[in-house]
ModelCIF file with pLDDT and N, C-alpha, C, O atoms, coordinates in Angstrom:
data_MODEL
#
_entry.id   MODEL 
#
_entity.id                         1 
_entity.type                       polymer 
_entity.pdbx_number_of_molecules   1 
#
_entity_poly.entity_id                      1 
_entity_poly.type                           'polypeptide(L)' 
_entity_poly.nstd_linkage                   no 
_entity_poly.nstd_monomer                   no 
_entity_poly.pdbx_seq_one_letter_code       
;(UNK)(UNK)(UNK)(UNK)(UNK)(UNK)(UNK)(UNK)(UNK)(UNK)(UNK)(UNK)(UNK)(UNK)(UNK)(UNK)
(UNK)(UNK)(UNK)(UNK)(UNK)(UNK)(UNK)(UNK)(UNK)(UNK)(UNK)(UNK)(UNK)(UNK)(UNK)(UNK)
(UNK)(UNK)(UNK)(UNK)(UNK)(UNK)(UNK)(UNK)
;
_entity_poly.pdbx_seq_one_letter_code_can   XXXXXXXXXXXXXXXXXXXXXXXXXXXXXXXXXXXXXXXX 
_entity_poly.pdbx_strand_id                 A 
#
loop_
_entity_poly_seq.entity_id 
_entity_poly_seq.num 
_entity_poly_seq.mon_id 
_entity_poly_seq.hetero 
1 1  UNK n 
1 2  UNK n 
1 3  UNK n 
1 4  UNK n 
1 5  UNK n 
1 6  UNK n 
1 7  UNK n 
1 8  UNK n 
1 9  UNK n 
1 10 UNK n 
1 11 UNK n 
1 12 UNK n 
1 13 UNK n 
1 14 UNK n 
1 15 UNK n 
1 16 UNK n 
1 17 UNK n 
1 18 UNK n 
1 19 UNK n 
1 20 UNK n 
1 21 UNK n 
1 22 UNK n 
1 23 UNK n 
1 24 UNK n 
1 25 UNK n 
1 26 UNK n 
1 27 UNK n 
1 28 UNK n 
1 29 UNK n 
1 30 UNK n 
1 31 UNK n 
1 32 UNK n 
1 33 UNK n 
1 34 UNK n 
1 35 UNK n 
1 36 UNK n 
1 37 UNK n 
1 38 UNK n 
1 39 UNK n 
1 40 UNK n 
#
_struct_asym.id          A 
_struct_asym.entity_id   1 
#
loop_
_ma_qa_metric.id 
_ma_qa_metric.mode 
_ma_qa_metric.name 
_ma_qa_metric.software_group_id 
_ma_qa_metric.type 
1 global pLDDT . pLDDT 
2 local  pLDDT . pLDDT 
#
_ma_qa_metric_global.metric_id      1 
_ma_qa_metric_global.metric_value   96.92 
_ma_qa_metric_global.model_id       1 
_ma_qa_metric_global.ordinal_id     1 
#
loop_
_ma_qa_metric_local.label_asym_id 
_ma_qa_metric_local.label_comp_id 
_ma_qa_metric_local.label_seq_id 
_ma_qa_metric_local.metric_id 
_ma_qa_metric_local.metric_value 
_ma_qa_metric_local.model_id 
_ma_qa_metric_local.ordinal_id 
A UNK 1  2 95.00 1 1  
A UNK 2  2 93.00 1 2  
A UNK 3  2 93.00 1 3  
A UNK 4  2 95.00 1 4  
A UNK 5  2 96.00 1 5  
A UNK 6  2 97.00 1 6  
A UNK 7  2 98.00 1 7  
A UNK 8  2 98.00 1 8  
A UNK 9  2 97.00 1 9  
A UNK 10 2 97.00 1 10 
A UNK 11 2 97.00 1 11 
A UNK 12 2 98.00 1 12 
A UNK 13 2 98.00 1 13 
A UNK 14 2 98.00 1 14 
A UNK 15 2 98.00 1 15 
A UNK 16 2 98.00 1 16 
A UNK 17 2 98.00 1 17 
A UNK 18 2 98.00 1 18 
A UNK 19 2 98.00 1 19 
A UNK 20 2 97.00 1 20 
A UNK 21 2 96.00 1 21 
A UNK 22 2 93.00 1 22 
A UNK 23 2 94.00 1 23 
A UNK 24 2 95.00 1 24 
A UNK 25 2 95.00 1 25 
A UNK 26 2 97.00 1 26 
A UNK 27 2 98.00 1 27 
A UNK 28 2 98.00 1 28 
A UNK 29 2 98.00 1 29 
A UNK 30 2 98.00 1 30 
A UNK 31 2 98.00 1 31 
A UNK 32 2 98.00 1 32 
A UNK 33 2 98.00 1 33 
A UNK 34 2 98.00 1 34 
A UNK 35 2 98.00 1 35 
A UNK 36 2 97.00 1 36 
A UNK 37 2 97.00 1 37 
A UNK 38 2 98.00 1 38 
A UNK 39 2 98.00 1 39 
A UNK 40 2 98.00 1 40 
#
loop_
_atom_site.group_PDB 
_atom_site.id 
_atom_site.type_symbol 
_atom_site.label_atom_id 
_atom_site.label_alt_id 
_atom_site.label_comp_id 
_atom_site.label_asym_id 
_atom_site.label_entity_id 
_atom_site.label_seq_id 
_atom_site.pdbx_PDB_ins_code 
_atom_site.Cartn_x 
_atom_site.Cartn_y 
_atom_site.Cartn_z 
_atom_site.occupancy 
_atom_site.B_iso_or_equiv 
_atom_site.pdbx_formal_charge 
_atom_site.auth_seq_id 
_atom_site.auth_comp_id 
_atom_site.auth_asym_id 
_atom_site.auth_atom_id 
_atom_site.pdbx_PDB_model_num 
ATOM 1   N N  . UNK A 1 1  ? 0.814  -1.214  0.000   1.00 95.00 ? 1  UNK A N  1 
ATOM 2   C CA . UNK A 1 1  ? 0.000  0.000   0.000   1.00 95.00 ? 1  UNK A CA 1 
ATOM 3   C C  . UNK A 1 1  ? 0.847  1.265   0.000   1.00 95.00 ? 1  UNK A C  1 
ATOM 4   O O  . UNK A 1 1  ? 0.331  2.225   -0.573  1.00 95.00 ? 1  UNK A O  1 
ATOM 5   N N  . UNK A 1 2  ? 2.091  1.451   0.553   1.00 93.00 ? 2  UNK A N  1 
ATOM 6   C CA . UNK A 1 2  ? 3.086  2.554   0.859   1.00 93.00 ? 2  UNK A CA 1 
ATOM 7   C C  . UNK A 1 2  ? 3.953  2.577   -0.783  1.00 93.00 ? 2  UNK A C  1 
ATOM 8   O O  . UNK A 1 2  ? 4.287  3.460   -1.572  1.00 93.00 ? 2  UNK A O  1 
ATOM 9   N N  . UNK A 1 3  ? 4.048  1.269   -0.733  1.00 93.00 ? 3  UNK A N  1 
ATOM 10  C CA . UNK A 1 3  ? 5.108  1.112   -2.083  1.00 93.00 ? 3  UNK A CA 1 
ATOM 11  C C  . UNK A 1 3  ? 6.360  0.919   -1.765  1.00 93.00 ? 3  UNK A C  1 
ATOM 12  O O  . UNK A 1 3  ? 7.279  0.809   -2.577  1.00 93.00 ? 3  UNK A O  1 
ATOM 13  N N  . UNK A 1 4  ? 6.462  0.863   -0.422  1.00 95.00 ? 4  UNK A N  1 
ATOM 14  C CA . UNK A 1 4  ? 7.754  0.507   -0.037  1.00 95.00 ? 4  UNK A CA 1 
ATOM 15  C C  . UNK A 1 4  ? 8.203  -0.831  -0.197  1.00 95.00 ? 4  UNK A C  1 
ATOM 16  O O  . UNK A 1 4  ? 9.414  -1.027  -0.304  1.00 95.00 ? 4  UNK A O  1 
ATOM 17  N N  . UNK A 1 5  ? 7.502  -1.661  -0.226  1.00 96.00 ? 5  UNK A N  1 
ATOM 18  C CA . UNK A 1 5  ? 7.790  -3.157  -0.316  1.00 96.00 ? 5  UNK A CA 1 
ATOM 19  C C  . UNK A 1 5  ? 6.806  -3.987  -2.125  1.00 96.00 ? 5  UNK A C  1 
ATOM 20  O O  . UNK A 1 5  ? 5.662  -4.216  -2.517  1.00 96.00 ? 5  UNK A O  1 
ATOM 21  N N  . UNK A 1 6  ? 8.198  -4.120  -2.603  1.00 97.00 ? 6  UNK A N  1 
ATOM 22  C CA . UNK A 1 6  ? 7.522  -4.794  -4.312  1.00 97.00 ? 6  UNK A CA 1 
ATOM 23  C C  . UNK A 1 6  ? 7.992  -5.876  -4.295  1.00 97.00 ? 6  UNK A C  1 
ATOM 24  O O  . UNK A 1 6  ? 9.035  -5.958  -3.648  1.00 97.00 ? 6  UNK A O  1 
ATOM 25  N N  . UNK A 1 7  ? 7.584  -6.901  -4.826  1.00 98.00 ? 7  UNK A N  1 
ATOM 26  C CA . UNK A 1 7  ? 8.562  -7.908  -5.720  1.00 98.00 ? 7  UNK A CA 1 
ATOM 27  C C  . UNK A 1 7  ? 8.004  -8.685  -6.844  1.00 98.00 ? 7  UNK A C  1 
ATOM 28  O O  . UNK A 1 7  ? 6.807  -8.831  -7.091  1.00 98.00 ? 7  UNK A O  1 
ATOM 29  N N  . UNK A 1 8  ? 8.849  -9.091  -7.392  1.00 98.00 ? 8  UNK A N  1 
ATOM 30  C CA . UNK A 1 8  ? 8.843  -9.553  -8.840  1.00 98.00 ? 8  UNK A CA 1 
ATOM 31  C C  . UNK A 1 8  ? 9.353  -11.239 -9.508  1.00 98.00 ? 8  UNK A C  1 
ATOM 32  O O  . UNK A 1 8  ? 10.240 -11.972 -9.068  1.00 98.00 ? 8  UNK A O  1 
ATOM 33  N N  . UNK A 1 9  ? 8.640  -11.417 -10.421 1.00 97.00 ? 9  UNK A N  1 
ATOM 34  C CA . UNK A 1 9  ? 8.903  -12.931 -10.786 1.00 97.00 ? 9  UNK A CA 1 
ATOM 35  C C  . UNK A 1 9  ? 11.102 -12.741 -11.200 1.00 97.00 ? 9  UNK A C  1 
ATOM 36  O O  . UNK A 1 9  ? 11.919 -11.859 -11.464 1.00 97.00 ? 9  UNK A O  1 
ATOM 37  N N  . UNK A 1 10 ? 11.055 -13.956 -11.027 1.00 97.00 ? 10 UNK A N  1 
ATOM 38  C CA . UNK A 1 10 ? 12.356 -13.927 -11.688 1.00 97.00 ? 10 UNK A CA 1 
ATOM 39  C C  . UNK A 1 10 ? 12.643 -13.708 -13.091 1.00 97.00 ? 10 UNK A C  1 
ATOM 40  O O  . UNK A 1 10 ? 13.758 -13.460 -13.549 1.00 97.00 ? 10 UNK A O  1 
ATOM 41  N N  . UNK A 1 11 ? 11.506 -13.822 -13.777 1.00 97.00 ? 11 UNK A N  1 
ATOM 42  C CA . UNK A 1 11 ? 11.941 -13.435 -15.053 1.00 97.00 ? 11 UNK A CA 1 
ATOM 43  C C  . UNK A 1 11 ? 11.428 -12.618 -15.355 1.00 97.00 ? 11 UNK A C  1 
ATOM 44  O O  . UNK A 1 11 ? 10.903 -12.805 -16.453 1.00 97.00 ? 11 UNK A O  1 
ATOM 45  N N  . UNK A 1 12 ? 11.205 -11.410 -14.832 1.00 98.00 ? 12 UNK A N  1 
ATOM 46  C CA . UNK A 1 12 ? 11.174 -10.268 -15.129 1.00 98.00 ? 12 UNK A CA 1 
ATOM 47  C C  . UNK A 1 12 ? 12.350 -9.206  -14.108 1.00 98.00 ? 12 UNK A C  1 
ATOM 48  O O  . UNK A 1 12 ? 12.448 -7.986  -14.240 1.00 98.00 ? 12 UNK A O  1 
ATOM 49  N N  . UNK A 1 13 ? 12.771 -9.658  -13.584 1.00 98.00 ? 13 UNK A N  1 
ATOM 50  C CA . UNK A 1 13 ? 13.644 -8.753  -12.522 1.00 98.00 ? 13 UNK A CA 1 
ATOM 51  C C  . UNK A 1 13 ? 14.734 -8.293  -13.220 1.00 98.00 ? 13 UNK A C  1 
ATOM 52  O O  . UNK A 1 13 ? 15.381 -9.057  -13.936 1.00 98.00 ? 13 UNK A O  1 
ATOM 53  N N  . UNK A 1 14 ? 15.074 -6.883  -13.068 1.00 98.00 ? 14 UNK A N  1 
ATOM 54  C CA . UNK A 1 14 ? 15.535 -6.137  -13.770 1.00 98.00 ? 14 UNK A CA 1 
ATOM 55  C C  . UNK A 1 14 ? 14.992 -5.120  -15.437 1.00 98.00 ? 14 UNK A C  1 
ATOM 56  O O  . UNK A 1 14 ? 15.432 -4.212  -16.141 1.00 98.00 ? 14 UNK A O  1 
ATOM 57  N N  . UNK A 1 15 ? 14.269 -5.674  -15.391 1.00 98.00 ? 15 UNK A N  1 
ATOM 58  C CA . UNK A 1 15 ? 13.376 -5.567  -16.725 1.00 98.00 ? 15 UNK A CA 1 
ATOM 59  C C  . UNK A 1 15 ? 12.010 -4.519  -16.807 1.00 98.00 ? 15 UNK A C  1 
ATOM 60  O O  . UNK A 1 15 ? 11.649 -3.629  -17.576 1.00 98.00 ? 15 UNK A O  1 
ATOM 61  N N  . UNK A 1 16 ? 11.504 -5.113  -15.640 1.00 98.00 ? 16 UNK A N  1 
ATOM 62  C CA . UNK A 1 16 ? 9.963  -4.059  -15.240 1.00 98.00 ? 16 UNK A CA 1 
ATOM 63  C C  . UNK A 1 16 ? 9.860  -3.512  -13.795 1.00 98.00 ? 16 UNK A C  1 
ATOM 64  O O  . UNK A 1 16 ? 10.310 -3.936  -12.730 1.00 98.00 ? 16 UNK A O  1 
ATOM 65  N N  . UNK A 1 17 ? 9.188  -2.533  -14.084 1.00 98.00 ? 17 UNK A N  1 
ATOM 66  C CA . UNK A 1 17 ? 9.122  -2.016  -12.677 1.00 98.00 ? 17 UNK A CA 1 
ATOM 67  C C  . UNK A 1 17 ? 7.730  -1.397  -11.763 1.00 98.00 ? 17 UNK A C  1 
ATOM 68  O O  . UNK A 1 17 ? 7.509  -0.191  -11.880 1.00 98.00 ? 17 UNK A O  1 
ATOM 69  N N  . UNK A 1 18 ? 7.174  -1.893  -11.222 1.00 98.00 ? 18 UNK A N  1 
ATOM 70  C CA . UNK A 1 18 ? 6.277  -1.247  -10.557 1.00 98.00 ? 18 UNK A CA 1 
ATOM 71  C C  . UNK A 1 18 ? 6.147  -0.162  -9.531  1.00 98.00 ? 18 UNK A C  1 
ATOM 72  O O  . UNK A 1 18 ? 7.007  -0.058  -8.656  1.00 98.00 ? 18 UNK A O  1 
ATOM 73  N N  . UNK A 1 19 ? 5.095  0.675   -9.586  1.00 98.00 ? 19 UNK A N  1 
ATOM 74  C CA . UNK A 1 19 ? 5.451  1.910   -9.228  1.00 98.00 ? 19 UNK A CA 1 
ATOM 75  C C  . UNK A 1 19 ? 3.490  1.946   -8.771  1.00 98.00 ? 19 UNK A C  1 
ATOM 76  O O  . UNK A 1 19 ? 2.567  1.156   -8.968  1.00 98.00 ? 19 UNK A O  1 
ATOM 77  N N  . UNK A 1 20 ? 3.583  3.051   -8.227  1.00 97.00 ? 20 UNK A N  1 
ATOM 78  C CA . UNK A 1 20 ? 2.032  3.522   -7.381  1.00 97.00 ? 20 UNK A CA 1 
ATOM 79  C C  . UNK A 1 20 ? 1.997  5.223   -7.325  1.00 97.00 ? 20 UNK A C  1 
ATOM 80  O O  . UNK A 1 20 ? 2.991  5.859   -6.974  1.00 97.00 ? 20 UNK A O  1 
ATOM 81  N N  . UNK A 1 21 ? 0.993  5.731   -7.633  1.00 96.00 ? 21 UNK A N  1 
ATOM 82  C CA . UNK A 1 21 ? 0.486  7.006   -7.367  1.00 96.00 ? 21 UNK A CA 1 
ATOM 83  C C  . UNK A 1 21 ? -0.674 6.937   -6.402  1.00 96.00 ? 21 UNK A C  1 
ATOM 84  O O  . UNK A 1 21 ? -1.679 6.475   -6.942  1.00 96.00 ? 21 UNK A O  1 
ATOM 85  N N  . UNK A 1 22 ? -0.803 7.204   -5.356  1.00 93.00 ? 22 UNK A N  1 
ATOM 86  C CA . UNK A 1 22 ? -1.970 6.817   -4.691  1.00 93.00 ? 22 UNK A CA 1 
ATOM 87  C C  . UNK A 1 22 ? -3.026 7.866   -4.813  1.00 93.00 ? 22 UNK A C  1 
ATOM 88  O O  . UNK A 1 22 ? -4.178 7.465   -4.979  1.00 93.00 ? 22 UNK A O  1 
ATOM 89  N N  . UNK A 1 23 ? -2.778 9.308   -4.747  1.00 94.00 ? 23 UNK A N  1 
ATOM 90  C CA . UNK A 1 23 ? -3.310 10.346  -5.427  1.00 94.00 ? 23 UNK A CA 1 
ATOM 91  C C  . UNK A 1 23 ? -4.135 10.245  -6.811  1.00 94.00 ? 23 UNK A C  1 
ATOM 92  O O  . UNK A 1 23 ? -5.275 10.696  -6.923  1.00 94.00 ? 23 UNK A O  1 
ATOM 93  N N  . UNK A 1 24 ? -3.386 9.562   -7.919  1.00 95.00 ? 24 UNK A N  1 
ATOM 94  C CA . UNK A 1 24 ? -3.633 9.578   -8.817  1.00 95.00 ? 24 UNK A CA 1 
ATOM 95  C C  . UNK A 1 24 ? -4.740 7.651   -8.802  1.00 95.00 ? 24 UNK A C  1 
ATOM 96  O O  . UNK A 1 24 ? -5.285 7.137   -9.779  1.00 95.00 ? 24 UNK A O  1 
ATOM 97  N N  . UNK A 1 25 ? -4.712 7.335   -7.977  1.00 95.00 ? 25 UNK A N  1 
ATOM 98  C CA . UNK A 1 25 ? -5.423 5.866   -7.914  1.00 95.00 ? 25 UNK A CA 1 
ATOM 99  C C  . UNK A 1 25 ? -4.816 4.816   -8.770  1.00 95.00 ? 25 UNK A C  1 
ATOM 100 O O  . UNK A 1 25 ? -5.351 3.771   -9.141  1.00 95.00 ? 25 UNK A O  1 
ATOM 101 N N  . UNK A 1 26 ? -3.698 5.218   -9.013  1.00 97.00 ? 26 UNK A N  1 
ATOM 102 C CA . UNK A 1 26 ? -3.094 4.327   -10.291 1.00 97.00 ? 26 UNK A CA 1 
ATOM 103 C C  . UNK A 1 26 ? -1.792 3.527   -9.682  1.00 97.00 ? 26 UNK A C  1 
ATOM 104 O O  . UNK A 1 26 ? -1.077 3.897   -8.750  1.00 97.00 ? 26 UNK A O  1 
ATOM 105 N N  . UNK A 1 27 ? -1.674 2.239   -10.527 1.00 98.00 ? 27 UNK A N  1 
ATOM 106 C CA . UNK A 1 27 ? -0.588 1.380   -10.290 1.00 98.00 ? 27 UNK A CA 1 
ATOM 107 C C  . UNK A 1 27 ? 0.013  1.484   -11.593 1.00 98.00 ? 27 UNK A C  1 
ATOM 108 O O  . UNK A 1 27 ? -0.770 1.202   -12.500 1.00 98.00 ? 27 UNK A O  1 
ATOM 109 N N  . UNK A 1 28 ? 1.626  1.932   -12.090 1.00 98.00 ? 28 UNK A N  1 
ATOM 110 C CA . UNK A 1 28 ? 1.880  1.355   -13.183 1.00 98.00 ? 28 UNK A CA 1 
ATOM 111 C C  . UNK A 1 28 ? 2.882  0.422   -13.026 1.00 98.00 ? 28 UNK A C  1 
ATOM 112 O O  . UNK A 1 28 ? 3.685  0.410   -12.093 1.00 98.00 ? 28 UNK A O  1 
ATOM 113 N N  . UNK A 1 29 ? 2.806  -0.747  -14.395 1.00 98.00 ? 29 UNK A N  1 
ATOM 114 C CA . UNK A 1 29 ? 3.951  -1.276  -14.503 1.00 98.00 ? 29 UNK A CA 1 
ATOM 115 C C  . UNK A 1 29 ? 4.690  -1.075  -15.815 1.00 98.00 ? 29 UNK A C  1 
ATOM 116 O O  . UNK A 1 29 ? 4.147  -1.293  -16.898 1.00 98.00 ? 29 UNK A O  1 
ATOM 117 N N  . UNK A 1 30 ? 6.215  -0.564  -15.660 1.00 98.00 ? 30 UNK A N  1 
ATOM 118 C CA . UNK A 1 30 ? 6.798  -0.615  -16.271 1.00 98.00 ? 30 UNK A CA 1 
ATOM 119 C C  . UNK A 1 30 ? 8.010  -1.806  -17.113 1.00 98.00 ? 30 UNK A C  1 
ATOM 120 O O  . UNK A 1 30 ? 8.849  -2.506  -16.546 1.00 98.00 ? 30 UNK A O  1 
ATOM 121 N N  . UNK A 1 31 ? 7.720  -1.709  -18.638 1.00 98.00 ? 31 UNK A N  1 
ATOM 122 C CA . UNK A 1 31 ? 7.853  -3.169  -19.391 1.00 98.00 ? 31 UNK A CA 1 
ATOM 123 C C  . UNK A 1 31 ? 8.966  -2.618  -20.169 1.00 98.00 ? 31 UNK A C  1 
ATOM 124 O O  . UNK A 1 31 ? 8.779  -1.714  -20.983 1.00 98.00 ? 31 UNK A O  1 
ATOM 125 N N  . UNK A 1 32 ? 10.286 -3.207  -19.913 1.00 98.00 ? 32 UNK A N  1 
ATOM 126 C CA . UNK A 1 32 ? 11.483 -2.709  -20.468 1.00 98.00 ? 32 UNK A CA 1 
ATOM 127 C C  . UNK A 1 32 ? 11.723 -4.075  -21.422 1.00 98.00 ? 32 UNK A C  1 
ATOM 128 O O  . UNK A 1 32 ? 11.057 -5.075  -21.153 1.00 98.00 ? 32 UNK A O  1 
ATOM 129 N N  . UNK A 1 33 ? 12.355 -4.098  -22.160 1.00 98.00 ? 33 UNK A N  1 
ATOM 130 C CA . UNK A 1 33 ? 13.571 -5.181  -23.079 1.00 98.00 ? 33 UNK A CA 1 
ATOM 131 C C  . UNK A 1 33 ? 12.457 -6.510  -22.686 1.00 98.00 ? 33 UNK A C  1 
ATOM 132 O O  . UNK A 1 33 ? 12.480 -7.416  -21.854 1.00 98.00 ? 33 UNK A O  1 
ATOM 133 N N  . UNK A 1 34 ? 11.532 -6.093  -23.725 1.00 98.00 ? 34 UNK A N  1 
ATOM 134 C CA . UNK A 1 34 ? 10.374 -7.032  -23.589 1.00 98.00 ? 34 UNK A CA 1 
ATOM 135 C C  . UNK A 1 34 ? 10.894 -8.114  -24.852 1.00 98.00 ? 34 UNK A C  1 
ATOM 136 O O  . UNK A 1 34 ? 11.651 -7.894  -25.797 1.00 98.00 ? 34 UNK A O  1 
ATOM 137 N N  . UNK A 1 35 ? 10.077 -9.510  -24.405 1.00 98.00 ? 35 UNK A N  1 
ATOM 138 C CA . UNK A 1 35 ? 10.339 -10.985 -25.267 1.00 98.00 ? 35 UNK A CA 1 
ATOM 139 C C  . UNK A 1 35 ? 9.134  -11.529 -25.387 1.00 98.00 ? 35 UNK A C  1 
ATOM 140 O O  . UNK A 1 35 ? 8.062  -11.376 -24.802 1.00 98.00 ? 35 UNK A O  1 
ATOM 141 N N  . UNK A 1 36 ? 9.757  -12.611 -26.809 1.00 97.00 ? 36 UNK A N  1 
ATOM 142 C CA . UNK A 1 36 ? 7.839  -12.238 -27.056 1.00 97.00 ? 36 UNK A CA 1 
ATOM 143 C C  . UNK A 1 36 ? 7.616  -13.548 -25.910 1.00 97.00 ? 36 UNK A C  1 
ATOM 144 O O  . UNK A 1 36 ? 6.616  -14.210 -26.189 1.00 97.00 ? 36 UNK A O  1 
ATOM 145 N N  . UNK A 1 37 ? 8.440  -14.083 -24.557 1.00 97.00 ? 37 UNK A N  1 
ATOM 146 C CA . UNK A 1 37 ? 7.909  -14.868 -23.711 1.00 97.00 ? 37 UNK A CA 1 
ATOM 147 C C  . UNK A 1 37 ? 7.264  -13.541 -22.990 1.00 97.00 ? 37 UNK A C  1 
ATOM 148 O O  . UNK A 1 37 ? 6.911  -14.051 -21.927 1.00 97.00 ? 37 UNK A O  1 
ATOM 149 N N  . UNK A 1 38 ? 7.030  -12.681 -22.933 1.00 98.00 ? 38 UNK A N  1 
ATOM 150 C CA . UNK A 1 38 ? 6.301  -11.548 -22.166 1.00 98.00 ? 38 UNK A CA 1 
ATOM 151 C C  . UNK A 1 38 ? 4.874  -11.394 -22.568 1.00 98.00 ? 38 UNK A C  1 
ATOM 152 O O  . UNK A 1 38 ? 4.004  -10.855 -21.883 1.00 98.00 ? 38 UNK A O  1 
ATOM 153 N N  . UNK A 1 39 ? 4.687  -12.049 -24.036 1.00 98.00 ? 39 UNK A N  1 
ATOM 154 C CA . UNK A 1 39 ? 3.571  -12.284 -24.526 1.00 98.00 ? 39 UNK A CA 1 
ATOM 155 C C  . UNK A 1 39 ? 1.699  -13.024 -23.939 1.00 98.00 ? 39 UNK A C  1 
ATOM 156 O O  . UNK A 1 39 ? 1.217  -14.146 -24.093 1.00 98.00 ? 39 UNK A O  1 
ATOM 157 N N  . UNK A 1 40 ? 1.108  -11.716 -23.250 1.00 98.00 ? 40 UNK A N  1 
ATOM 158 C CA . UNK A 1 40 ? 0.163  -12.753 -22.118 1.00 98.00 ? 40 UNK A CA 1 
ATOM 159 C C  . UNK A 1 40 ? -1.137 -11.507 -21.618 1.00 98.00 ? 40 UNK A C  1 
ATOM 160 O O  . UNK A 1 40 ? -2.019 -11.822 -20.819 1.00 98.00 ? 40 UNK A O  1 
#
């Protein structure tokens, strides 16, 4: 809820990133050096 605490599959770590605006009501995730196993 703070955003202080994330985590992530192993195969995406390093790659995407999640992030929170709580103001804004929004979660994004960010999708870097995408494969088409990212495909879903």
């Amino acid at each position: 809820t703070s955003g202080h605490s994330t985590n992530y599959a192993d195969s995406v770590k390093g790659r995407f990133t999640i992030s929170r605006d709580n103001a804004k009501n929004t979660v994004y995730l960010q999708m870097n050096s995408l494969k088409p196993e990212d495909t879903a």
